[in-house]
N, C-alpha and C. Protein backbone atom coordinates (compact mmCIF):
# COMPACT_ATOMS: atom_id res chain seq x y z
N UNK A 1 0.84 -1.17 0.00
CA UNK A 1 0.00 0.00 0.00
C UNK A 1 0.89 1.24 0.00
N UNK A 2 0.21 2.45 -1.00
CA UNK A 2 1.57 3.36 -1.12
C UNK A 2 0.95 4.10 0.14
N UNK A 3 2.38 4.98 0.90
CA UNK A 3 1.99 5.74 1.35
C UNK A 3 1.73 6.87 1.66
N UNK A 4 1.10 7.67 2.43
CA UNK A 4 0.86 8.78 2.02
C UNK A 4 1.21 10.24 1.35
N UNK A 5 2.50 10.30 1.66
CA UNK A 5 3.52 11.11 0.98
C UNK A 5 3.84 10.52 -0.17
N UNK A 6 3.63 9.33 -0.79
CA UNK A 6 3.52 8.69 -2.34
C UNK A 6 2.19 9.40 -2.77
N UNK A 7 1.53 9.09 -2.26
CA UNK A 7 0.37 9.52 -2.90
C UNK A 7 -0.44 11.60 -3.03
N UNK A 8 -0.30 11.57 -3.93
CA UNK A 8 -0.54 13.51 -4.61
C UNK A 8 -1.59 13.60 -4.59
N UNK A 9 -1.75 14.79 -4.43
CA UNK A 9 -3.11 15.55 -4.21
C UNK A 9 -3.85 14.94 -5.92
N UNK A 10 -2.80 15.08 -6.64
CA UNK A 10 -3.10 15.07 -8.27
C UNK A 10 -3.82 13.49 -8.39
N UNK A 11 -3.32 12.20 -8.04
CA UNK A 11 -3.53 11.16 -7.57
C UNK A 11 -4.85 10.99 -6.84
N UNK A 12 -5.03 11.78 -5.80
CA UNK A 12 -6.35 11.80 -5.40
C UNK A 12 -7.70 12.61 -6.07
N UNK A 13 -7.27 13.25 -6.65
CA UNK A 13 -8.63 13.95 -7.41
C UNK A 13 -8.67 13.23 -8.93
N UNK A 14 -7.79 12.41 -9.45
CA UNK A 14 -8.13 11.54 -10.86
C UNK A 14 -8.91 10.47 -10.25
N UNK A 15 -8.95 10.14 -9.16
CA UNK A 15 -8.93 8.72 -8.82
C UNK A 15 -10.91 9.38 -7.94
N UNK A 16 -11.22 10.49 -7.83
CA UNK A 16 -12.10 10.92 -7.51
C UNK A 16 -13.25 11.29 -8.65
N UNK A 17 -12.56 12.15 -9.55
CA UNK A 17 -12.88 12.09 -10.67
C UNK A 17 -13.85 11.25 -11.43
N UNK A 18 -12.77 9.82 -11.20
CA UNK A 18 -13.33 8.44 -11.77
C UNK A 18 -14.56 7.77 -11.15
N UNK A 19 -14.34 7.85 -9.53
CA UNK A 19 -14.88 7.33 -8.66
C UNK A 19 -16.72 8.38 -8.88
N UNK A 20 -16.25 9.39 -9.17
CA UNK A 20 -17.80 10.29 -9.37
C UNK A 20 -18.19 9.77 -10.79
N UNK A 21 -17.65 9.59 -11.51
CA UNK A 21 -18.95 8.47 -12.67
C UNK A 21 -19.27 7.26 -12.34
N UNK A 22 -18.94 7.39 -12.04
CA UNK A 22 -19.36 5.24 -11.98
C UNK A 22 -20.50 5.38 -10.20
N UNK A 23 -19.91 6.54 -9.49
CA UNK A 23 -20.83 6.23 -8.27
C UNK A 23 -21.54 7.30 -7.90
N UNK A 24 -21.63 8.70 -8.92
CA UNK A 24 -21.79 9.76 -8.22
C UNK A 24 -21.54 10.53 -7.33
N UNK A 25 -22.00 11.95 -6.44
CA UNK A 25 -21.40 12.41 -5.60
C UNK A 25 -21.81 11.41 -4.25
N UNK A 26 -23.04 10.87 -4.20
CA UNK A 26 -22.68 10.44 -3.04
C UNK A 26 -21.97 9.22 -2.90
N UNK A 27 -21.73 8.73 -3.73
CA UNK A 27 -20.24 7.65 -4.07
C UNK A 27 -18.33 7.90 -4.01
N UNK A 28 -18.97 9.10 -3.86
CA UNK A 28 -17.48 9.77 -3.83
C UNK A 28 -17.02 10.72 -2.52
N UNK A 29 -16.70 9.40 -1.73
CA UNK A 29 -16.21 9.22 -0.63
C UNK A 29 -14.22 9.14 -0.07
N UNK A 30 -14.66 9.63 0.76
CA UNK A 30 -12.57 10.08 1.67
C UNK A 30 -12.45 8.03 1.28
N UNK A 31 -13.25 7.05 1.71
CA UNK A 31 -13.06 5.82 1.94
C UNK A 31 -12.84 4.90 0.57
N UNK A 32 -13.68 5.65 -0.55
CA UNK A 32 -13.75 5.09 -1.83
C UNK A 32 -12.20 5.34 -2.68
N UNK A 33 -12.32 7.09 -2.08
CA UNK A 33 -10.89 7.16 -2.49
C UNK A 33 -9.84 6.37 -2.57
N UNK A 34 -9.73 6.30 -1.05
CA UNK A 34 -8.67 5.93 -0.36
C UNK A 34 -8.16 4.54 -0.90
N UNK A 35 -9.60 4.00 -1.19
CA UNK A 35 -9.49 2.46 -1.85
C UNK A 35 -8.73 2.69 -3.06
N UNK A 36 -9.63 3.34 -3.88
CA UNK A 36 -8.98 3.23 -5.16
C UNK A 36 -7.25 3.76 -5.24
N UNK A 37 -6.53 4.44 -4.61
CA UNK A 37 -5.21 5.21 -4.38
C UNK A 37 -4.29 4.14 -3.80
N UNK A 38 -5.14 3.21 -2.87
CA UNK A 38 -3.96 2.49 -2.19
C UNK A 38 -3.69 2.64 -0.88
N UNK A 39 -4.31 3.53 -0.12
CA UNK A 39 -3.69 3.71 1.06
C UNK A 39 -5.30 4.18 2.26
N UNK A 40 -5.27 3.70 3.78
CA UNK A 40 -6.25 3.92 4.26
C UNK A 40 -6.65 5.42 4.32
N UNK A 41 -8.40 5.71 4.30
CA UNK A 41 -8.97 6.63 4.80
C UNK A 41 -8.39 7.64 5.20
N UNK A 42 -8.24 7.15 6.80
CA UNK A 42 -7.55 8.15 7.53
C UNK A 42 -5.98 9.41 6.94
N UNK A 43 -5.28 8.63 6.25
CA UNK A 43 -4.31 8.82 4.77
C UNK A 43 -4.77 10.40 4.30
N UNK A 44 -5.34 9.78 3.69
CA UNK A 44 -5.67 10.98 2.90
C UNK A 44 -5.95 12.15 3.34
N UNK A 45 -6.69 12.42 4.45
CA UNK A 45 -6.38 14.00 5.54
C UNK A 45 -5.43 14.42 5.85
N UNK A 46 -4.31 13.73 5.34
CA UNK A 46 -3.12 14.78 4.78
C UNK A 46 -2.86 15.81 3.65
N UNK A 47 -4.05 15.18 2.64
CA UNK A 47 -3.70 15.68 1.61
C UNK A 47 -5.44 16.41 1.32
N UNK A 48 -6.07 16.29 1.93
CA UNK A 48 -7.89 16.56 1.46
C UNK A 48 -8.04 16.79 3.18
N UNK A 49 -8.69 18.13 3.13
CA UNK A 49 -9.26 18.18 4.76
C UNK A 49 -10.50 17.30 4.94
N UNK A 50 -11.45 16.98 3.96
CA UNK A 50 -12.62 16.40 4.41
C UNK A 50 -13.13 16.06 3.17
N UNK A 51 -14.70 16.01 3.34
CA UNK A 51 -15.49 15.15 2.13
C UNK A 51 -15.87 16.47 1.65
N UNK A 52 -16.24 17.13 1.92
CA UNK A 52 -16.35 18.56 0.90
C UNK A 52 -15.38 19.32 0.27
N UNK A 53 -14.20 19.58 0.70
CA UNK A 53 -12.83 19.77 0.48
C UNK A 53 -12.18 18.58 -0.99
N UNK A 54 -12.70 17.37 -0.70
CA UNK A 54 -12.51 16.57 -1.65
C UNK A 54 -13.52 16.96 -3.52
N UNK A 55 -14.80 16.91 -2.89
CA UNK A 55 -15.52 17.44 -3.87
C UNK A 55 -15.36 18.83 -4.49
N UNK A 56 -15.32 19.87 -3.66
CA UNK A 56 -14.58 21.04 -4.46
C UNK A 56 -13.19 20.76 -5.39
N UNK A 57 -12.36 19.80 -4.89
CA UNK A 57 -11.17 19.28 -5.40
C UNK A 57 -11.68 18.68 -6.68
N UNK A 58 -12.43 17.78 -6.68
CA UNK A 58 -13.20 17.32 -7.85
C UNK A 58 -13.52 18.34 -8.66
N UNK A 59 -14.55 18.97 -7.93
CA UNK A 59 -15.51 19.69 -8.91
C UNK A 59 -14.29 20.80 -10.02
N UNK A 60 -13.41 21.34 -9.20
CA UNK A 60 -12.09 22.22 -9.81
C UNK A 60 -11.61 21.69 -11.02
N UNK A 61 -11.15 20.56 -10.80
CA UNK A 61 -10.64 19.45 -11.81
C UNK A 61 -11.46 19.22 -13.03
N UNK A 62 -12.82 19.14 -12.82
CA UNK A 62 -13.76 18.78 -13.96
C UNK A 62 -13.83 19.87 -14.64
N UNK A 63 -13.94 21.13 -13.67
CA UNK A 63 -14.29 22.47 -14.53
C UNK A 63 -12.49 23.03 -15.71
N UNK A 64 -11.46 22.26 -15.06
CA UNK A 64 -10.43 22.90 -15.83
C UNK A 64 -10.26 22.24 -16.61
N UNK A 65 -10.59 20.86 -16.71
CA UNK A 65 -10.85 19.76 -17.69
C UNK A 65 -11.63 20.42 -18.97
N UNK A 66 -12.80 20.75 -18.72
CA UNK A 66 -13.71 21.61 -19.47
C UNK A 66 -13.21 22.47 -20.05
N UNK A 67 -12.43 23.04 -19.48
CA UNK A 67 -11.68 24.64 -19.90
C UNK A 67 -10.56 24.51 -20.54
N UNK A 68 -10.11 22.97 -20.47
CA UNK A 68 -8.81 22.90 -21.52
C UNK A 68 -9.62 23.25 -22.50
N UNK A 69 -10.46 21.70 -22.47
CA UNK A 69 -11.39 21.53 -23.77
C UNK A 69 -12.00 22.90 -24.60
N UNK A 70 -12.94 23.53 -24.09
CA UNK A 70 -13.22 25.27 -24.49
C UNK A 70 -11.88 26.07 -24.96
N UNK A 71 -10.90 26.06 -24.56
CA UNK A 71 -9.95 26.76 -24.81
C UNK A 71 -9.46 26.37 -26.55
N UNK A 72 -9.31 25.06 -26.00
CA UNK A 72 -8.95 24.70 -27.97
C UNK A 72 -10.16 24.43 -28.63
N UNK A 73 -11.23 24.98 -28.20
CA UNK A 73 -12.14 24.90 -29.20
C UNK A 73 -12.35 26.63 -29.68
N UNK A 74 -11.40 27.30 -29.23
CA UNK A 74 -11.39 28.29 -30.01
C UNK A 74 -12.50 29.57 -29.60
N UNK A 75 -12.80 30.11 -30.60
CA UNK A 75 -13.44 31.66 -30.25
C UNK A 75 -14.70 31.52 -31.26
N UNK A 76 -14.92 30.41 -31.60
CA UNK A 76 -16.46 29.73 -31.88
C UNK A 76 -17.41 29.43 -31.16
N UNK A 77 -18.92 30.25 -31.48
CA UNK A 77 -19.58 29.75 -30.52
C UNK A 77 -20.09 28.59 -30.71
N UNK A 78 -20.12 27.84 -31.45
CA UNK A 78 -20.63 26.73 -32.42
C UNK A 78 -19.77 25.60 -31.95
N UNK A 79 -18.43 26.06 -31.90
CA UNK A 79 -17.24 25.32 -31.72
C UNK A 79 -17.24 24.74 -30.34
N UNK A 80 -17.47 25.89 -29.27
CA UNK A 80 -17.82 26.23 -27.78
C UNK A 80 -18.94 25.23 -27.14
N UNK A 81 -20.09 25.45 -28.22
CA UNK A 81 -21.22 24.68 -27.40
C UNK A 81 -21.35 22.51 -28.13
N UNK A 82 -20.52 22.71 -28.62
CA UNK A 82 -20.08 20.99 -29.06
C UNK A 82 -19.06 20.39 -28.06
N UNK A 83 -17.93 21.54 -28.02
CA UNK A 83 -17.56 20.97 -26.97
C UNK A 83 -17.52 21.07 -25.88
N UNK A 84 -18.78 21.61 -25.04
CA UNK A 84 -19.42 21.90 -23.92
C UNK A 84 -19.99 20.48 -23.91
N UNK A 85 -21.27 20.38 -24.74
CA UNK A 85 -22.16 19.16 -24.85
C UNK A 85 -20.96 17.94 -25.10
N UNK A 86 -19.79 17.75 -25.24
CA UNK A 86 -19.15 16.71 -25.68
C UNK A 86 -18.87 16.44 -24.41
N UNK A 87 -17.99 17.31 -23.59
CA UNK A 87 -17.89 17.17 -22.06
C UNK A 87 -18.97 16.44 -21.12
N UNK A 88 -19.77 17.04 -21.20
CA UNK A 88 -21.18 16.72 -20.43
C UNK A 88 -21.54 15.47 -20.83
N UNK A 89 -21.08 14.87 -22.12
CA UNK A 89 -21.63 13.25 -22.53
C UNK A 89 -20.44 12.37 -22.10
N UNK A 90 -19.59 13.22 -21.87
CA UNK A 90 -18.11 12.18 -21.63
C UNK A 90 -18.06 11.98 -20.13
N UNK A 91 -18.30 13.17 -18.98
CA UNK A 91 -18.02 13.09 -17.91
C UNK A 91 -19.27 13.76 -17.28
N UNK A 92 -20.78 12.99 -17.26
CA UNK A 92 -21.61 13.95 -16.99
C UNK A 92 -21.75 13.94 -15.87
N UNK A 93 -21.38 12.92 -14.22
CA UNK A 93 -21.00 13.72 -13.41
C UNK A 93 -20.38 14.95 -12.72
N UNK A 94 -19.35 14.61 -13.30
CA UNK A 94 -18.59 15.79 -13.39
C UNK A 94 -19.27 17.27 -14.09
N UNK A 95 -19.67 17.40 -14.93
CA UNK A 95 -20.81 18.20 -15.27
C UNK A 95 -21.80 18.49 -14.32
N UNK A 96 -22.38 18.04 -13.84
CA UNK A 96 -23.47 18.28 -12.48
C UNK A 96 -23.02 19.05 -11.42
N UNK A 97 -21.99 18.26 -11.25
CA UNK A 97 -21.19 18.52 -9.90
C UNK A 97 -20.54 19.88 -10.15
N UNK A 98 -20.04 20.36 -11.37
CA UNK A 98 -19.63 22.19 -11.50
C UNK A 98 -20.71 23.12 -11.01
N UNK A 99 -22.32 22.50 -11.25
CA UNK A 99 -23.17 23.02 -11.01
C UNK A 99 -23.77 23.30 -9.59
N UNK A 100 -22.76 22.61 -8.66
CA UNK A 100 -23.13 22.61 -7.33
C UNK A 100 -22.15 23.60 -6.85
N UNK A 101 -22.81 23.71 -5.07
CA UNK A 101 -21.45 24.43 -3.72
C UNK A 101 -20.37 24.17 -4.06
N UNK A 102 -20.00 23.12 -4.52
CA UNK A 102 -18.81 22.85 -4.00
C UNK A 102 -17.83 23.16 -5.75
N UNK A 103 -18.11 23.59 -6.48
CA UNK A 103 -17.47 24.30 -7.48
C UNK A 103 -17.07 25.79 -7.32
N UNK A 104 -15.75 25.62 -7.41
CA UNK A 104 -15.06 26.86 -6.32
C UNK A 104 -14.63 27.81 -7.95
N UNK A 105 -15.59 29.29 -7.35
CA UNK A 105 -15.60 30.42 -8.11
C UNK A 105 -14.42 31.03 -9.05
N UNK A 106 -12.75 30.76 -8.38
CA UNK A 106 -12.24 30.78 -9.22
C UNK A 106 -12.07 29.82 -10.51
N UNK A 107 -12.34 28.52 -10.64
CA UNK A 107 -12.07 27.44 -11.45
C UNK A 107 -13.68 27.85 -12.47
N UNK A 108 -14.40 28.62 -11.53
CA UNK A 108 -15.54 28.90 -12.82
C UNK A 108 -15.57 29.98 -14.01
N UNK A 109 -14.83 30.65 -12.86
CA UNK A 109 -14.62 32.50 -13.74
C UNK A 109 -13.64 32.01 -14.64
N UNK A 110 -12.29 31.14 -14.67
CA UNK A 110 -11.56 30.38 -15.47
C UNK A 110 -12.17 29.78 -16.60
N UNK A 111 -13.10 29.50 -16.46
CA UNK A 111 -13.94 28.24 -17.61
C UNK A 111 -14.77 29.30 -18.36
N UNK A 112 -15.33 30.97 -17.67
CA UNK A 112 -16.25 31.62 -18.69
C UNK A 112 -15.57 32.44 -19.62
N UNK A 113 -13.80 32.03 -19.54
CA UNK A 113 -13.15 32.95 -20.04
C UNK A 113 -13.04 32.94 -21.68
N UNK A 114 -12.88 31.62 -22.30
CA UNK A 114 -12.99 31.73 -23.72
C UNK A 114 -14.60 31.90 -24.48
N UNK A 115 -15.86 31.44 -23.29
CA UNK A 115 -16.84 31.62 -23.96
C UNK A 115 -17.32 33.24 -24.40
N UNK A 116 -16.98 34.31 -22.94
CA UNK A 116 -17.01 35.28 -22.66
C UNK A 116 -16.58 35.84 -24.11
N UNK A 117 -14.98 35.68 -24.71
CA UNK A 117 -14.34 36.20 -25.79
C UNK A 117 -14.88 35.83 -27.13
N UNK A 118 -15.57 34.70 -27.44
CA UNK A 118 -16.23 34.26 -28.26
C UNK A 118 -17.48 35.08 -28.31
N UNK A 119 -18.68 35.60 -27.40
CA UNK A 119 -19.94 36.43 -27.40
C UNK A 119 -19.21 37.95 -27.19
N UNK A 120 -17.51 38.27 -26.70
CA UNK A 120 -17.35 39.32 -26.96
C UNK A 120 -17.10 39.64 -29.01
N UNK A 121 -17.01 39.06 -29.33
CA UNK A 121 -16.55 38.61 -31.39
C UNK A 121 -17.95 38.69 -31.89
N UNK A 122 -19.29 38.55 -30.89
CA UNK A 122 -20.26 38.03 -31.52
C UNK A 122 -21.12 39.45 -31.63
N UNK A 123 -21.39 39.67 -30.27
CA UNK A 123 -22.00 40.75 -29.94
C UNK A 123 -21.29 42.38 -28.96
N UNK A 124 -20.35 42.02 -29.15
CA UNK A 124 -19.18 43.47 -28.76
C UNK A 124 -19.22 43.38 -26.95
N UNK A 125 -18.26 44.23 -26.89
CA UNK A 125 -17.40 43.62 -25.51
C UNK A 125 -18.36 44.13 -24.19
N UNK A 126 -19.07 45.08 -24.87
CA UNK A 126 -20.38 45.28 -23.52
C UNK A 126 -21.55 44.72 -23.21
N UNK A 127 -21.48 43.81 -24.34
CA UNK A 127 -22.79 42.53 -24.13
C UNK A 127 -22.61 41.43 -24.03
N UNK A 128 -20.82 41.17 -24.05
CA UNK A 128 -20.97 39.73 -23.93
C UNK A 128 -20.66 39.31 -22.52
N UNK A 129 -20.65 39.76 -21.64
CA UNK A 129 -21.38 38.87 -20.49
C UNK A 129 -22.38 38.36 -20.21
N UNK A 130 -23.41 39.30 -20.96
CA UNK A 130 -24.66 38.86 -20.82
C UNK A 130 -24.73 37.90 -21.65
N UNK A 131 -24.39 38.01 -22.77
CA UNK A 131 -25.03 37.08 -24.02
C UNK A 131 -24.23 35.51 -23.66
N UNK A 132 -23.17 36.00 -22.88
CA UNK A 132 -22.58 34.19 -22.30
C UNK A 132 -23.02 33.85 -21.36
N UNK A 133 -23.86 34.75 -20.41
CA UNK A 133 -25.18 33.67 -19.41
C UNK A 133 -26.15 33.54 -19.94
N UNK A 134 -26.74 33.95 -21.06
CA UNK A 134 -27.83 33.65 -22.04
C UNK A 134 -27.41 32.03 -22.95
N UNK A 135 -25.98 32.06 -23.65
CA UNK A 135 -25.76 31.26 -23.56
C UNK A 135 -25.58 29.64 -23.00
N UNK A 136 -24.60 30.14 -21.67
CA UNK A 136 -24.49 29.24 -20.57
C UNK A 136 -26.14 28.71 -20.32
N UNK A 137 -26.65 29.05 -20.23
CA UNK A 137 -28.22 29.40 -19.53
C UNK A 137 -29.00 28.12 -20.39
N UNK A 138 -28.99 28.51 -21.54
CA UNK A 138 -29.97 27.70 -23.06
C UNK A 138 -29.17 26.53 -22.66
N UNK A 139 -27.51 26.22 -23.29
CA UNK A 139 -26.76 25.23 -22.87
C UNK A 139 -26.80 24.15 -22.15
N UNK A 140 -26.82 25.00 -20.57
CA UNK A 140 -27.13 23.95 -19.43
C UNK A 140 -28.25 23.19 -19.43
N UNK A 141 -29.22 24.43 -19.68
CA UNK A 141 -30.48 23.79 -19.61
C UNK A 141 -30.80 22.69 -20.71
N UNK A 142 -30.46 22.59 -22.01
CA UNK A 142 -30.68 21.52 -22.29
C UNK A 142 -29.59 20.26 -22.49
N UNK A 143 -28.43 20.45 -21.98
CA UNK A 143 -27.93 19.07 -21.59
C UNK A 143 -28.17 18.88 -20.23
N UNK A 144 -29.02 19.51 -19.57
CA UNK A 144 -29.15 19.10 -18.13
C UNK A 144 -30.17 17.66 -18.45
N UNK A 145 -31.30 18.51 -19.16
CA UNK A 145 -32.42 17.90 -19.45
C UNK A 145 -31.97 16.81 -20.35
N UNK A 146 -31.07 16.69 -21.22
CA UNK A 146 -30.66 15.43 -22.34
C UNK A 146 -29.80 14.51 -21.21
N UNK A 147 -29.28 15.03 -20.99
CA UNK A 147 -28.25 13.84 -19.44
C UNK A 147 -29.34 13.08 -18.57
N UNK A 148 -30.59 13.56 -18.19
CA UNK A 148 -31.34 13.24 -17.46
C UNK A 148 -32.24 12.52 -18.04
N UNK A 149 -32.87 12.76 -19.62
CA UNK A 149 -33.87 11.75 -19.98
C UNK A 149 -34.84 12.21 -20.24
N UNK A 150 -34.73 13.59 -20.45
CA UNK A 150 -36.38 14.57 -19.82
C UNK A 150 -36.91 14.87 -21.83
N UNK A 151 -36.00 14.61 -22.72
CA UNK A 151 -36.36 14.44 -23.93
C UNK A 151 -37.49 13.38 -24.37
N UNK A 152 -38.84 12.96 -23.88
CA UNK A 152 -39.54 12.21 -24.57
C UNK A 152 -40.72 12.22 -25.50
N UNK A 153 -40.37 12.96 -25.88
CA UNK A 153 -41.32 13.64 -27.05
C UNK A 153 -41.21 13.08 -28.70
N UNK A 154 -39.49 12.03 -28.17
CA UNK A 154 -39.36 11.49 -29.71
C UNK A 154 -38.72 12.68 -30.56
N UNK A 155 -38.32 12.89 -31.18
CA UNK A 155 -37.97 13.60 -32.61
C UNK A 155 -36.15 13.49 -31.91
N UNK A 156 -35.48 13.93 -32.79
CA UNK A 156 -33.84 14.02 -32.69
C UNK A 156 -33.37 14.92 -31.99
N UNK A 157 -32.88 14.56 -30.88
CA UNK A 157 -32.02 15.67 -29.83
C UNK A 157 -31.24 16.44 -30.47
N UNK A 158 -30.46 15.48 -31.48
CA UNK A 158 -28.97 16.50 -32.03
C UNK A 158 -29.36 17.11 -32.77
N UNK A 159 -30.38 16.99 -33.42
CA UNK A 159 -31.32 18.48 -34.25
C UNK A 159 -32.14 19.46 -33.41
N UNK A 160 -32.56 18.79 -32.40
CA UNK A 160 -33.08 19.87 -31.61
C UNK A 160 -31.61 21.02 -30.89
N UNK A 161 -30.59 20.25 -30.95
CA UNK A 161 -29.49 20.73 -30.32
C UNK A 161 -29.04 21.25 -31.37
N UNK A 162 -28.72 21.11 -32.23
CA UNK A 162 -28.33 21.97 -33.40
C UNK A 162 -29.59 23.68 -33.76
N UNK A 163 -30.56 22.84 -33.83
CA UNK A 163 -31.61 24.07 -33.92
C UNK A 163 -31.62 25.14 -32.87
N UNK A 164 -31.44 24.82 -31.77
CA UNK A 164 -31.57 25.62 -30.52
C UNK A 164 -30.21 26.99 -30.94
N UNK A 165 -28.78 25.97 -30.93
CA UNK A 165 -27.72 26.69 -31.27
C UNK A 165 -27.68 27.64 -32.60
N UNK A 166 -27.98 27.18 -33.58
CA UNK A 166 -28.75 28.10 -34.59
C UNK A 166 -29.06 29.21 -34.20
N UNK A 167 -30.67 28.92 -33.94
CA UNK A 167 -31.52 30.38 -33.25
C UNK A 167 -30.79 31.08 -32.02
N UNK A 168 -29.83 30.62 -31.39
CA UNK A 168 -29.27 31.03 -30.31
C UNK A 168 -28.14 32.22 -30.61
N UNK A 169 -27.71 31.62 -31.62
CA UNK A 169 -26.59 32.76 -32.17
C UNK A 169 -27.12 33.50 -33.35
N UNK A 170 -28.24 34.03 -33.73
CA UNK A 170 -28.36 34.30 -35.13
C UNK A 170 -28.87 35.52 -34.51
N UNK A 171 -29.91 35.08 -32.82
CA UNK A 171 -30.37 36.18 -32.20
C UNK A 171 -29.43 36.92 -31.69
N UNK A 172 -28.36 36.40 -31.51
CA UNK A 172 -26.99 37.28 -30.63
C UNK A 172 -26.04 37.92 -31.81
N UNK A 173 -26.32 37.41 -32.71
CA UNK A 173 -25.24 38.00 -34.12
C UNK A 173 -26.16 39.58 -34.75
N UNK A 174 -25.07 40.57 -34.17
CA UNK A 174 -25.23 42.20 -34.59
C UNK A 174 -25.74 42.25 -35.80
């Protein structure tokens, strides 16, 4: 079993990460961790003060994960909201969980930074804050609702998702 000074903060939040898809937040436990890393419970309060401390640790991770992703997707909003929705199908715990307490404000203001510059290109630099929580807003709301199942009406999501994004930027384009 490694021990605790083997084992990184970096080590514990991949291994948390993982542990939040497969079990969710309330699966993602100091004990689950600890399992998956190698070393007991108690261990890891060297490196994580607690179970909320852990999940903000998470939640940080998912959101900069995201923000690589956004970043090389460029100053497209088109570009932006594919690979928003690509995220959210790949790691949609992790997705949820940005949406909670425990997603710590700097790792968010980090993540609105290329969308922000993209609705500043779209609609000029004094509207695009707004127009990227208008964005964010449409976005969430419907991969919240596609992650969840709440689509049963039948017809094609990825056209409804394409259509939405359409009308979304055509209304925001000067």
């Amino acid at each position: 079993m490694p021990t605790p000074e083997r084992t990184s903060a970096e080590e514990i939040v991949a291994a948390g990460r993982e542990i939040l898809e497969v079990a969710g937040p309330s699966g993602l436990t100091m004990q689950a961790v600890a399992e998956r890393v190698g070393v007991r419970a108690p261990s890891l309060y060297k490196r994580v003060r607690d179970r909320d401390a852990l999940h903000s640790a998470v939640a940080a991770a998912s959101i900069d994960a995201l923000t690589a992703r956004l970043e090389a997707a460029g100053d497209d909003i088109g570009a932006l909201a594919h690979a928003y929705r690509a995220f959210a199908h790949r790691h949609p715990e992790g997705f949820r969980l940005m949406f909670t307490i425990a997603a710590p404000h700097d790792a968010l203001e980090r993540s609105a930074a290329p969308l922000i510059r993209a609705a500043s290109a779209l609609v000029g630099e004094e509207d695009a804050l707004d127009a990227a929580r208008f964005f964010t807003a449409w976005a969430t709301g419907f991969l919240q609702m596609e992650l969840s199942g709440a689509f049963r009406l039948g017809g094609d999501v990825d056209r409804a998702f394409e259509y939405g994004l359409h009308r979304l930027t055509a209304g925001m384009a000067r």
